[in-house]
C-alpha atoms as a PDB file:
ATOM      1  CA  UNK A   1     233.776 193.716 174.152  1.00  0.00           C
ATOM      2  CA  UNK A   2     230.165 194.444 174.763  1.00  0.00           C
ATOM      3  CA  UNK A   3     227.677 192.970 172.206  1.00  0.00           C
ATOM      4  CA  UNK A   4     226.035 196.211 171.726  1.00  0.00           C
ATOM      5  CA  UNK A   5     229.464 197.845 170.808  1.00  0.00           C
ATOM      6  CA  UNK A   6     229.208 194.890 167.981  1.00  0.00           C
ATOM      7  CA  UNK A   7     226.374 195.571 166.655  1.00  0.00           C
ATOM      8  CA  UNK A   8     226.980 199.405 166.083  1.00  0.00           C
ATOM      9  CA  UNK A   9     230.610 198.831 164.077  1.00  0.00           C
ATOM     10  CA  UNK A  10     228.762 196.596 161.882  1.00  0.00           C
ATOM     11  CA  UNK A  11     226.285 199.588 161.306  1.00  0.00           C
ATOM     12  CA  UNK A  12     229.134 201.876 160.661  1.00  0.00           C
ATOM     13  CA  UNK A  13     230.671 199.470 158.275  1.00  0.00           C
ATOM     14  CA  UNK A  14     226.945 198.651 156.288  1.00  0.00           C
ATOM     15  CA  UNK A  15     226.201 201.869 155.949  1.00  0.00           C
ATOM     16  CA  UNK A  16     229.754 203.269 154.718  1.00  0.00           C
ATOM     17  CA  UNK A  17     230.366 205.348 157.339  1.00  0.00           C
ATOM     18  CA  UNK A  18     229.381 206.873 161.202  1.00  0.00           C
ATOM     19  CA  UNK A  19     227.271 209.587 159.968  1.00  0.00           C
ATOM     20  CA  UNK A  20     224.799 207.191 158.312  1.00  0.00           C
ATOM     21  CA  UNK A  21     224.731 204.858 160.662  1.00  0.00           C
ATOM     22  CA  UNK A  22     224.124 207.345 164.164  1.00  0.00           C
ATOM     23  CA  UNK A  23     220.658 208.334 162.035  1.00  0.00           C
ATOM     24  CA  UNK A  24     219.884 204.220 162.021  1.00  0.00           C
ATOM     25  CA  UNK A  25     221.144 203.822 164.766  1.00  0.00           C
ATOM     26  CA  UNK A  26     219.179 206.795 166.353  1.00  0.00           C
ATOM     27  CA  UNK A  27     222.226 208.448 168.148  1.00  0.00           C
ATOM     28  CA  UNK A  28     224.529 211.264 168.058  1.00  0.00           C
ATOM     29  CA  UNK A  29     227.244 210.853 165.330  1.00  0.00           C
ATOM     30  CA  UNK A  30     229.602 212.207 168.310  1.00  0.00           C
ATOM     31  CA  UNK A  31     228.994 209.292 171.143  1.00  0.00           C
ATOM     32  CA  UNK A  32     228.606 207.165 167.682  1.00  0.00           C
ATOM     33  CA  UNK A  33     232.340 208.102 167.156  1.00  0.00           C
ATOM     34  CA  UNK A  34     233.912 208.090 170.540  1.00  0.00           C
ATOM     35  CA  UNK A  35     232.029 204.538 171.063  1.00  0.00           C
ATOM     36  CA  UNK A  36     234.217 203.231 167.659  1.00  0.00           C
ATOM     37  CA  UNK A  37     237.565 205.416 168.768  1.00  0.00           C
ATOM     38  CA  UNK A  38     236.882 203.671 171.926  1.00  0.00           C
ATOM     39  CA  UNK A  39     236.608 199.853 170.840  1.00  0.00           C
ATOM     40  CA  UNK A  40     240.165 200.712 168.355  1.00  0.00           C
ATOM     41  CA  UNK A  41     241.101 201.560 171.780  1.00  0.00           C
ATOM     42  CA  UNK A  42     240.518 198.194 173.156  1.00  0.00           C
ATOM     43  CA  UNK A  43     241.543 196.152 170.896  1.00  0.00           C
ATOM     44  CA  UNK A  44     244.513 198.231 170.150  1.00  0.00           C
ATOM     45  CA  UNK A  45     244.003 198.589 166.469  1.00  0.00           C
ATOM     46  CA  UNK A  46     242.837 200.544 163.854  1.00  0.00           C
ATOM     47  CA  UNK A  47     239.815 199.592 162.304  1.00  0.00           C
ATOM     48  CA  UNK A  48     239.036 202.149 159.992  1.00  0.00           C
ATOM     49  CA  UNK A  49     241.106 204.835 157.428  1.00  0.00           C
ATOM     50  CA  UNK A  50     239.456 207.599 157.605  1.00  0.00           C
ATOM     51  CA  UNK A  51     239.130 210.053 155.157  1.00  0.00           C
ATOM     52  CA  UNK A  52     239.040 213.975 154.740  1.00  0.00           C
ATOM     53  CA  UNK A  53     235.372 213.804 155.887  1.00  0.00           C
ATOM     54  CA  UNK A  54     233.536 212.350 158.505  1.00  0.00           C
ATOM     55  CA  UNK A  55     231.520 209.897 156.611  1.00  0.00           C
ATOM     56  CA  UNK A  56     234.318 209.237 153.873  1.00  0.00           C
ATOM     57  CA  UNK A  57     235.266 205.564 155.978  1.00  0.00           C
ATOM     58  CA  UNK A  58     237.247 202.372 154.984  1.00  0.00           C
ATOM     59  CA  UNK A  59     238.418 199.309 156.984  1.00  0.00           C
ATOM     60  CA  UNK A  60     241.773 198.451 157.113  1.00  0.00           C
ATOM     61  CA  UNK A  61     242.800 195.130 157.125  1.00  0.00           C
ATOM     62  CA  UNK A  62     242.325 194.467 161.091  1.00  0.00           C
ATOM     63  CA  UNK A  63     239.107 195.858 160.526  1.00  0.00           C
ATOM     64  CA  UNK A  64     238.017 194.002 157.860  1.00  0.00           C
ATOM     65  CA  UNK A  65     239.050 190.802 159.740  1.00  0.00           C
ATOM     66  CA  UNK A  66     236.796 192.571 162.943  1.00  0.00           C
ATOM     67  CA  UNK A  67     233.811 192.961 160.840  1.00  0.00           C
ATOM     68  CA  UNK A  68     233.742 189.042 159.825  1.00  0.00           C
ATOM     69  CA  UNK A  69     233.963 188.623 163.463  1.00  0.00           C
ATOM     70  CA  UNK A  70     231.755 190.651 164.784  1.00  0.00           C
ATOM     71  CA  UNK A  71     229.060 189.705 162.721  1.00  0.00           C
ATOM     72  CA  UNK A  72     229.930 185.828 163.629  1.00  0.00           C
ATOM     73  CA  UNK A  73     229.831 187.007 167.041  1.00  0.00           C
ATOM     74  CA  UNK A  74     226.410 188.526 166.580  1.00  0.00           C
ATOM     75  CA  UNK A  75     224.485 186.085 165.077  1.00  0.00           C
ATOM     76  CA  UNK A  76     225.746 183.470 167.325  1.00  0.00           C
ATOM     77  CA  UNK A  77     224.614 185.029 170.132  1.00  0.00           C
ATOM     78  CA  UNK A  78     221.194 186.237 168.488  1.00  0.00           C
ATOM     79  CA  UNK A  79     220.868 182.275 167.691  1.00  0.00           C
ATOM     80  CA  UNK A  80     221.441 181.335 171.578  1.00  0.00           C
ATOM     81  CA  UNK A  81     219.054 183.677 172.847  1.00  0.00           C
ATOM     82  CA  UNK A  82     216.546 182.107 170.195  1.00  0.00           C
ATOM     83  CA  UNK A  83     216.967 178.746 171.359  1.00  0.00           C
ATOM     84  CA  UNK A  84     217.198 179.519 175.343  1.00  0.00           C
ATOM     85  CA  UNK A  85     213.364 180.806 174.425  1.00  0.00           C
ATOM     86  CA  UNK A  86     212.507 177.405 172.965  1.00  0.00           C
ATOM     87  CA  UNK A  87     210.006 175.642 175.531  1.00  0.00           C
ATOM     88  CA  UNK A  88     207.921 172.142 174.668  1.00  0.00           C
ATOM     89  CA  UNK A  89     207.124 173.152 171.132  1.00  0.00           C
ATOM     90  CA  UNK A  90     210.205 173.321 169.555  1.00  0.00           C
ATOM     91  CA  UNK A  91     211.073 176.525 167.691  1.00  0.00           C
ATOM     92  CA  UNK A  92     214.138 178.108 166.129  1.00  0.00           C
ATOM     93  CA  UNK A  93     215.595 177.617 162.660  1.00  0.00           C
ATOM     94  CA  UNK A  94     218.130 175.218 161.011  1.00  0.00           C
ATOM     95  CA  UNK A  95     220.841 176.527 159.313  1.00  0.00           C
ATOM     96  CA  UNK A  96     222.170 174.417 156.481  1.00  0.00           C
ATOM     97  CA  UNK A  97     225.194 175.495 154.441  1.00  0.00           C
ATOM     98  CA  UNK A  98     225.254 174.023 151.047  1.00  0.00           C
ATOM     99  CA  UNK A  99     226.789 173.429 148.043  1.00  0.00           C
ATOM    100  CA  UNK A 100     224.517 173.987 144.807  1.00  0.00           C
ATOM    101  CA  UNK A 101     223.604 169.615 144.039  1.00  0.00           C
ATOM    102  CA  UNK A 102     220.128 167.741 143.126  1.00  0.00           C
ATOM    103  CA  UNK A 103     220.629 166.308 146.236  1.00  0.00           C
ATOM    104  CA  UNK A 104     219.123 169.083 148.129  1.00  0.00           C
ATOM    105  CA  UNK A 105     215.947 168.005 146.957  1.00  0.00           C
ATOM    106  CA  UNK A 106     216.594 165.133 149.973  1.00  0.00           C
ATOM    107  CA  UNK A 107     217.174 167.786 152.168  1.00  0.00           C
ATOM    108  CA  UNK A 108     214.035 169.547 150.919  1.00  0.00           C
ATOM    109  CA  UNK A 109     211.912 166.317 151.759  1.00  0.00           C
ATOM    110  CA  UNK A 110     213.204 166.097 155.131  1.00  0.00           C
ATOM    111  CA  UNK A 111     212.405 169.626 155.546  1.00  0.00           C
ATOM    112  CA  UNK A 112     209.110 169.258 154.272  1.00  0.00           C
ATOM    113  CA  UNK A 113     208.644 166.474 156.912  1.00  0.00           C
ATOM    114  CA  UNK A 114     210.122 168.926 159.600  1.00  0.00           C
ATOM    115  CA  UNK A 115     207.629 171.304 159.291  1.00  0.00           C
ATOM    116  CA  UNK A 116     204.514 169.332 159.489  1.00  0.00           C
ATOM    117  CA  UNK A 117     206.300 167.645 162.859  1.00  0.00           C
ATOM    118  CA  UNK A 118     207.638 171.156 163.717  1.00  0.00           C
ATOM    119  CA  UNK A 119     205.964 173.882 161.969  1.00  0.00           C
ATOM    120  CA  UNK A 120     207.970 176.614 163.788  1.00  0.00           C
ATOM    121  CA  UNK A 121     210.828 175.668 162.810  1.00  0.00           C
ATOM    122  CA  UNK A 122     212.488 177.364 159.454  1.00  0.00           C
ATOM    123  CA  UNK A 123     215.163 176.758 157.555  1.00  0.00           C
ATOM    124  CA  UNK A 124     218.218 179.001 156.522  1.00  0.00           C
ATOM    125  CA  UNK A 125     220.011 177.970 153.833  1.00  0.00           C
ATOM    126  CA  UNK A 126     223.263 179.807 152.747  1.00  0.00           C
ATOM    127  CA  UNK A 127     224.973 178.480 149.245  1.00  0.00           C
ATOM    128  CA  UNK A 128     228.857 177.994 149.242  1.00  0.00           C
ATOM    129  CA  UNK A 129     231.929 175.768 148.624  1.00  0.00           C
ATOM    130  CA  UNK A 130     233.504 173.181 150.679  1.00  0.00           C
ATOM    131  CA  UNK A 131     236.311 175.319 152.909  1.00  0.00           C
ATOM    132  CA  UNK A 132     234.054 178.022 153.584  1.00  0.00           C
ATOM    133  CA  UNK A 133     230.674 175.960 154.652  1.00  0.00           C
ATOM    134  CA  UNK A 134     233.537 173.563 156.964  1.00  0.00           C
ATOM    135  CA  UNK A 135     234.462 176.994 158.242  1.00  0.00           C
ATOM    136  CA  UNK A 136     230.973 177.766 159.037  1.00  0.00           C
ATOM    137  CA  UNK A 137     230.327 174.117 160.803  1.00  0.00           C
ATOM    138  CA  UNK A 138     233.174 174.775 163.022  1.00  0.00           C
ATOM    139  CA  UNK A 139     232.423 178.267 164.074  1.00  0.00           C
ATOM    140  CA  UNK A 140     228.941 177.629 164.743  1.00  0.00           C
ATOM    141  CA  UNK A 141     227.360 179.186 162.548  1.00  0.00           C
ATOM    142  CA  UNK A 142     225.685 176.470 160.293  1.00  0.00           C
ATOM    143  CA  UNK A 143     223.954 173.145 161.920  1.00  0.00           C
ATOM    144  CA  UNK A 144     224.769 171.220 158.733  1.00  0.00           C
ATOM    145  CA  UNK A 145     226.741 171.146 155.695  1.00  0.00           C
ATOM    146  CA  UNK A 146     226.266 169.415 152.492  1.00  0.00           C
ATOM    147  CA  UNK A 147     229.466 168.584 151.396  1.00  0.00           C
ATOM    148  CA  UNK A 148     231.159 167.441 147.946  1.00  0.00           C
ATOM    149  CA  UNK A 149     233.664 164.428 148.646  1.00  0.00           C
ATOM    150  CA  UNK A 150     235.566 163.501 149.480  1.00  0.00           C
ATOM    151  CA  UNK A 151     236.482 165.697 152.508  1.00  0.00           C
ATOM    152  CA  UNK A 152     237.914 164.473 155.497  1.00  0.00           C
ATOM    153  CA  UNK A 153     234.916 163.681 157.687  1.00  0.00           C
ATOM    154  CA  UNK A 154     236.814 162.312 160.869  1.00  0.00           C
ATOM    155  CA  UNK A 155     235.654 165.307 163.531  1.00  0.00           C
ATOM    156  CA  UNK A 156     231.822 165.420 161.950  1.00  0.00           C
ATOM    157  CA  UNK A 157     229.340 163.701 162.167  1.00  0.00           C
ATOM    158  CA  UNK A 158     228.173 162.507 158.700  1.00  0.00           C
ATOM    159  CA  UNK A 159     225.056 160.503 156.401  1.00  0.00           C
ATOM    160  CA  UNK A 160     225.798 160.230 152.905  1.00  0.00           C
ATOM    161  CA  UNK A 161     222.713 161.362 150.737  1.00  0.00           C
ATOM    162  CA  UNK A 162     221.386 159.666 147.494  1.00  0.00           C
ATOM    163  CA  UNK A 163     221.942 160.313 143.710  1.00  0.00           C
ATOM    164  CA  UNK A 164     224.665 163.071 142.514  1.00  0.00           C
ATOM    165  CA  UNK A 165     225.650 165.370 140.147  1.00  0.00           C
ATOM    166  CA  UNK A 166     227.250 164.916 136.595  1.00  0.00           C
ATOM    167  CA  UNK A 167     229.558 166.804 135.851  1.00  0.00           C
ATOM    168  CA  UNK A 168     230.322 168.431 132.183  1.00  0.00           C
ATOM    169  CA  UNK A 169     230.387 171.761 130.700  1.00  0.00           C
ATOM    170  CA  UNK A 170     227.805 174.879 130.175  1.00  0.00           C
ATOM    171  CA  UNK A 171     228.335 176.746 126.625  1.00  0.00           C
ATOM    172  CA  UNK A 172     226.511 178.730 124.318  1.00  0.00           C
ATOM    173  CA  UNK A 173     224.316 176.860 121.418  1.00  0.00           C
ATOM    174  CA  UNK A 174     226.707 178.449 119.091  1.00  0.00           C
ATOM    175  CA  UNK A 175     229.773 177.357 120.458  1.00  0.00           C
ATOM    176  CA  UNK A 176     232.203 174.891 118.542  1.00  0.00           C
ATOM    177  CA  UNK A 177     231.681 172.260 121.076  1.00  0.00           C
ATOM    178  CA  UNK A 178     227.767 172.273 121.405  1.00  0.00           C
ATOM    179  CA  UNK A 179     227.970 169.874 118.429  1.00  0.00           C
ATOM    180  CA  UNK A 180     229.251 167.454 120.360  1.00  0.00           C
ATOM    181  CA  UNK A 181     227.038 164.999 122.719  1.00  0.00           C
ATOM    182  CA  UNK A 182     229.970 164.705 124.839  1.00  0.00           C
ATOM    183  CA  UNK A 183     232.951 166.177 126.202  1.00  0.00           C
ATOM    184  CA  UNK A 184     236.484 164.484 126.079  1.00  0.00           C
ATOM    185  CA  UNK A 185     239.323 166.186 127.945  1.00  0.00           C
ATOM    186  CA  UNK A 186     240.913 166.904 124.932  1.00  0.00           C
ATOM    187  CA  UNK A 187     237.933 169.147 123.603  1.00  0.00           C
ATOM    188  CA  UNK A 188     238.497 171.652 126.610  1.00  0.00           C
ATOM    189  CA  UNK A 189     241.992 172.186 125.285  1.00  0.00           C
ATOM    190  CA  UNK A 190     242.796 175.945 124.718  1.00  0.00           C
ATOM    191  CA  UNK A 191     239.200 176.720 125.523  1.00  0.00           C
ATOM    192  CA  UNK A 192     238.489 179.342 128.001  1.00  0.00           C
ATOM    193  CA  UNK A 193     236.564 177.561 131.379  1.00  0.00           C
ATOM    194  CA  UNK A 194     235.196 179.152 134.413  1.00  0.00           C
ATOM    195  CA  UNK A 195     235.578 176.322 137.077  1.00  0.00           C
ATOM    196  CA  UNK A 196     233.613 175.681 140.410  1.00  0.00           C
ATOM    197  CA  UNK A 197     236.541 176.569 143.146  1.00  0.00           C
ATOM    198  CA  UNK A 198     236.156 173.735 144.906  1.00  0.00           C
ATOM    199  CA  UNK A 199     236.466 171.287 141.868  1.00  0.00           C
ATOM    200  CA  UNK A 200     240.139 173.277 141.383  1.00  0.00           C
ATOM    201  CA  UNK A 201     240.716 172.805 145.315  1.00  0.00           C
ATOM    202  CA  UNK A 202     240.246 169.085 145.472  1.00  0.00           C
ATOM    203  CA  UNK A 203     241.511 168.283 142.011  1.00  0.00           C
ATOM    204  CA  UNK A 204     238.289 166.360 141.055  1.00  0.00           C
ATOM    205  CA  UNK A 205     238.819 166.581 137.298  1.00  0.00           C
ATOM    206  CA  UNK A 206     242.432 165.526 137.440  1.00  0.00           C
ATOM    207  CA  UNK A 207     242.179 161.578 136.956  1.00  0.00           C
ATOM    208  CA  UNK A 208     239.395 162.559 134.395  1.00  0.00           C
ATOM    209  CA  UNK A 209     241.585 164.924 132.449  1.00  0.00           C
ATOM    210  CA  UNK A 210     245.230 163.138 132.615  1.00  0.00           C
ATOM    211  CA  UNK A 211     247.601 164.787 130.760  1.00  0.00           C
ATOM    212  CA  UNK A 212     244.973 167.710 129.541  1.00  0.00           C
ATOM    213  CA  UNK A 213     245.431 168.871 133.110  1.00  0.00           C
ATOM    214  CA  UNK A 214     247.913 170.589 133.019  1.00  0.00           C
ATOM    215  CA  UNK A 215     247.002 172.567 129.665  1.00  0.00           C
ATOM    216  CA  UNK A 216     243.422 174.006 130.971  1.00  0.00           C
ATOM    217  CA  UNK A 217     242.942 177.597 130.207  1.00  0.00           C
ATOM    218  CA  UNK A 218     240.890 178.589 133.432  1.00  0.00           C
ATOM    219  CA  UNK A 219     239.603 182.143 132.869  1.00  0.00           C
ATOM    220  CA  UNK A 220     237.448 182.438 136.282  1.00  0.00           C
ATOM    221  CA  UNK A 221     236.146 180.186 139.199  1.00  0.00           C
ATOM    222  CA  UNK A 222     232.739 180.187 140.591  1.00  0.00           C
ATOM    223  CA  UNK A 223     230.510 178.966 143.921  1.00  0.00           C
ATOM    224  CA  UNK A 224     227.084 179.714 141.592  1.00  0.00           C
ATOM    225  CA  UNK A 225     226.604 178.341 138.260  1.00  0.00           C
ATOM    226  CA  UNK A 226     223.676 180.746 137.819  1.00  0.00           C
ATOM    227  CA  UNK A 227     226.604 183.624 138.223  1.00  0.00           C
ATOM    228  CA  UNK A 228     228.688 181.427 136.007  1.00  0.00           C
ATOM    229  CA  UNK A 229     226.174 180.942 133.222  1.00  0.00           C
ATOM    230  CA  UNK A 230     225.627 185.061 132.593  1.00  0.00           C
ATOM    231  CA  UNK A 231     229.154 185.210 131.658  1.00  0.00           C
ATOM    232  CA  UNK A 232     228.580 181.881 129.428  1.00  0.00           C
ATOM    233  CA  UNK A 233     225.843 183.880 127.758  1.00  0.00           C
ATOM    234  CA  UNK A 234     227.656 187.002 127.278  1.00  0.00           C
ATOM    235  CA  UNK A 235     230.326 184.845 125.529  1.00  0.00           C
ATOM    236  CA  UNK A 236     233.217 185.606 127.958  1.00  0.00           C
ATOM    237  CA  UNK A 237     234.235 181.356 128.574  1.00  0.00           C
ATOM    238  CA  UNK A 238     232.149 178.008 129.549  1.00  0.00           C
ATOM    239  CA  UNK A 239     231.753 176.833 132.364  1.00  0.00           C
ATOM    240  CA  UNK A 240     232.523 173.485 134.053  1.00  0.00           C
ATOM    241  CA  UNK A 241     229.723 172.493 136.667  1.00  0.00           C
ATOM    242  CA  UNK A 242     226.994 170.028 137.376  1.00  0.00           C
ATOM    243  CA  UNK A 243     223.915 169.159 135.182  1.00  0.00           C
ATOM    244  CA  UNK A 244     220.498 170.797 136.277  1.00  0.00           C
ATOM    245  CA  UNK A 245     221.983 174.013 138.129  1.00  0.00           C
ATOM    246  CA  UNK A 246     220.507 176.480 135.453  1.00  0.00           C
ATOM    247  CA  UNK A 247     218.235 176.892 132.687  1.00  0.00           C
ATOM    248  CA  UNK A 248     219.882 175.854 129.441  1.00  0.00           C
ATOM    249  CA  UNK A 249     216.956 175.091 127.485  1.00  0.00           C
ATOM    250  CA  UNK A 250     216.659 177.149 123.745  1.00  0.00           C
ATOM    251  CA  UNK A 251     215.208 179.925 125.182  1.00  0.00           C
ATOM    252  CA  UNK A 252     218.046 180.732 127.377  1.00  0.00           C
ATOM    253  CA  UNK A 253     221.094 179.955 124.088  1.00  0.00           C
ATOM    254  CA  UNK A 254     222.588 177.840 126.431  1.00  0.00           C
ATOM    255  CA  UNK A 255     223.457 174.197 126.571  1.00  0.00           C
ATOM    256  CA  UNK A 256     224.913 171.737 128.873  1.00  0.00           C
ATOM    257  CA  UNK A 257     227.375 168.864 127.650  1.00  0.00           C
ATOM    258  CA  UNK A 258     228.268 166.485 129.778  1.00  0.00           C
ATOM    259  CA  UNK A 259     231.585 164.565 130.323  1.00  0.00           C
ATOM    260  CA  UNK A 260     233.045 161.357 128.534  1.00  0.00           C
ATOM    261  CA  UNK A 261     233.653 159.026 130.163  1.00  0.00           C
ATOM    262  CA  UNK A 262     231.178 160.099 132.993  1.00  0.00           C
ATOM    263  CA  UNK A 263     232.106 162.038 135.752  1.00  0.00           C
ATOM    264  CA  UNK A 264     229.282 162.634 138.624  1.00  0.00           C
ATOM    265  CA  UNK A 265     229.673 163.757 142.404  1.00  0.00           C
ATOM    266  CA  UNK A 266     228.945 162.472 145.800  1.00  0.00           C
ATOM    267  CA  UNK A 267     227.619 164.777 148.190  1.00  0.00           C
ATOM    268  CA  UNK A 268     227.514 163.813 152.246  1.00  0.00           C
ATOM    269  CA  UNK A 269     225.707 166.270 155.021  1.00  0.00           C
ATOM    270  CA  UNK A 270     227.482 166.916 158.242  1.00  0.00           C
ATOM    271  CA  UNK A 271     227.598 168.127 161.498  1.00  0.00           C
ATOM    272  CA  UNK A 272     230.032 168.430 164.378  1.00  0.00           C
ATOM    273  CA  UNK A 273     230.028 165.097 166.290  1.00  0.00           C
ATOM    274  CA  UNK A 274     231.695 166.752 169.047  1.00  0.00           C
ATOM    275  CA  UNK A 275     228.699 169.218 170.799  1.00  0.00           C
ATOM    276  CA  UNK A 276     225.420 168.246 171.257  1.00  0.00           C
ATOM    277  CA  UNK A 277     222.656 169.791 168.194  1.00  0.00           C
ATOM    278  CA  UNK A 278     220.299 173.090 169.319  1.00  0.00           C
ATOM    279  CA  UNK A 279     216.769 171.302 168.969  1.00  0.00           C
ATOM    280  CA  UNK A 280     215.895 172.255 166.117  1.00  0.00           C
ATOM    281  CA  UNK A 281     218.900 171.069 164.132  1.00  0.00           C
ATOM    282  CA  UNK A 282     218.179 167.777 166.635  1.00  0.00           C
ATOM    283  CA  UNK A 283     214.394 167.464 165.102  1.00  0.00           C
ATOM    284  CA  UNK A 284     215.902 168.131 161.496  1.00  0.00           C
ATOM    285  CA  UNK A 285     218.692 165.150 161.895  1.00  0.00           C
ATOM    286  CA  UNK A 286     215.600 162.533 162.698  1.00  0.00           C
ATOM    287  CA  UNK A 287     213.750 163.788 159.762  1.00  0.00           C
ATOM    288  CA  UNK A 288     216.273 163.623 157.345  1.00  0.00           C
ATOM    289  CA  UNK A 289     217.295 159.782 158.689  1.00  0.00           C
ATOM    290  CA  UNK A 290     213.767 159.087 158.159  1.00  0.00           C
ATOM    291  CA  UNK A 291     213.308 160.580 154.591  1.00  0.00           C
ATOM    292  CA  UNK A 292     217.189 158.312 153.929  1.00  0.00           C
END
């Protein structure tokens, strides 16, 4: 499985077909085609379902598992050859996966510390929810992760980071509930919520809500309250997230309620205590212990 080979299915996949990507790719759609026949060959699965026409192309489900893969596979390797260049100054980037909190304004002042130590370094920052960015700390393909808790920490290595989130609900300024200063689990009775996935995965809300639990009417989930809050304007539910994640001042016909009693969250960054960090993730940890 040749990293070259790689790179061209995820061509043929990003540009919807093989036709499209030979002209990126700057080769015959022919050896473009016998390359991908070749590495279904190898594997010993079909990739693709093709259609009546050359460039009518879908993946099957092997293929679609392939193309996640491949492009893990890619920008690993893209990553290594970045930091086997990386001599006394040390370049590179940091990759931090993250879920949307205040407290990546801590992780913004170690940055900002980084850079003046380390001003080639950058720093990648990729916005998701608490299985996926664990996913991406154990396949390499983030340094760090900041994490809501609790999650089992026990294979990372882990610093908890100041201040949190509290929690309550996102709603139009003409909703029923926006004349309310607060929000008691009883209130979201009946009404129709998009909630954060990972809030629903670790049950955060369930001492909070007792016995309304069981009787929430959850229309949608959500990894971005930004995405969440153009439905909430649009009138199709609220939303259930953190304070501070999106505009809801009057211009905007939002508004933000939060919980009663209070309900905030904890956040923690991590990193796999078992492998040593690239350099650059290295120079990031000692900022970020000296901005804590």
């Amino acid at each position: 499985m040749e990293l070259k080979v790689l790179r061209h299915f995820i061509a043929v996949v990003e540009e919807g077909g093989v036709t499209a990507a030979a002209d990126v790719l700057r080769i015959s759609q022919p050896a473009l085609s016998r390359q991908m026949s070749g590495f279904e060959d190898e594997l010993g699965v079909k990739l693709f379902v093709r259609g009546n026409r050359a460039r009518e192309i879908a993946l099957t489900g092997e293929g679609r598992l392939m193309y996640r893969r491949a492009r893990e596979i890619v920008e690993l390797a893209d990553r290594a050859r970045s930091e086997m260049g990386e001599g006394r100054d040390i370049v590179g980037e940091v990759h931090i996966a993250a879920a949307q909190s205040v407290v990546m304004h801590t992780v913004a002042r170690a940055a900002m510390l980084l850079r003046g130590r380390h001003p080639n370094i950058t720093v990648q920052l990729h916005d998701d929810f608490g299985a996926n960015i664990m996913e991406r700390l154990d396949n390499g393909l983030a340094d760090f992760g900041v994490l809501v808790q609790p999650v089992d920490m026990g294979r990372y290595g882990s610093l908890p980071l100041p201040g949190g989130d509290p929690m309550g609900v996102l709603m139009r300024r003409d909703h029923p509930l926006a004349e309310r200063t607060r929000i008691e689990p009883r209130d979201l009775d009946g009404v129709p919520l998009i909630m954060p996935r990972g809030v629903l995965e670790r049950g955060d809300l369930s001492g909070w809500l007792g016995r309304y639990a069981k009787r929430l009417r959850v229309v949608g989930t959500t990894n971005l309250m930004y995405n969440a809050s153009c439905f909430v304007q649009e009138g199709y539910a609220c939303a259930v997230g953190p304070e501070g994640m999106v505009d809801a001042s009057d211009a905007t016909g939002l508004c933000f309620r939060p919980f009663a009693p209070e309900v905030s969250t904890h956040l923690a960054i991590a990193w796999k205590a078992a492998q040593p960090l690239p350099p650059a993730a290295d120079a990031f940890l000692q900022a970020l212990r000296d901005v804590l």
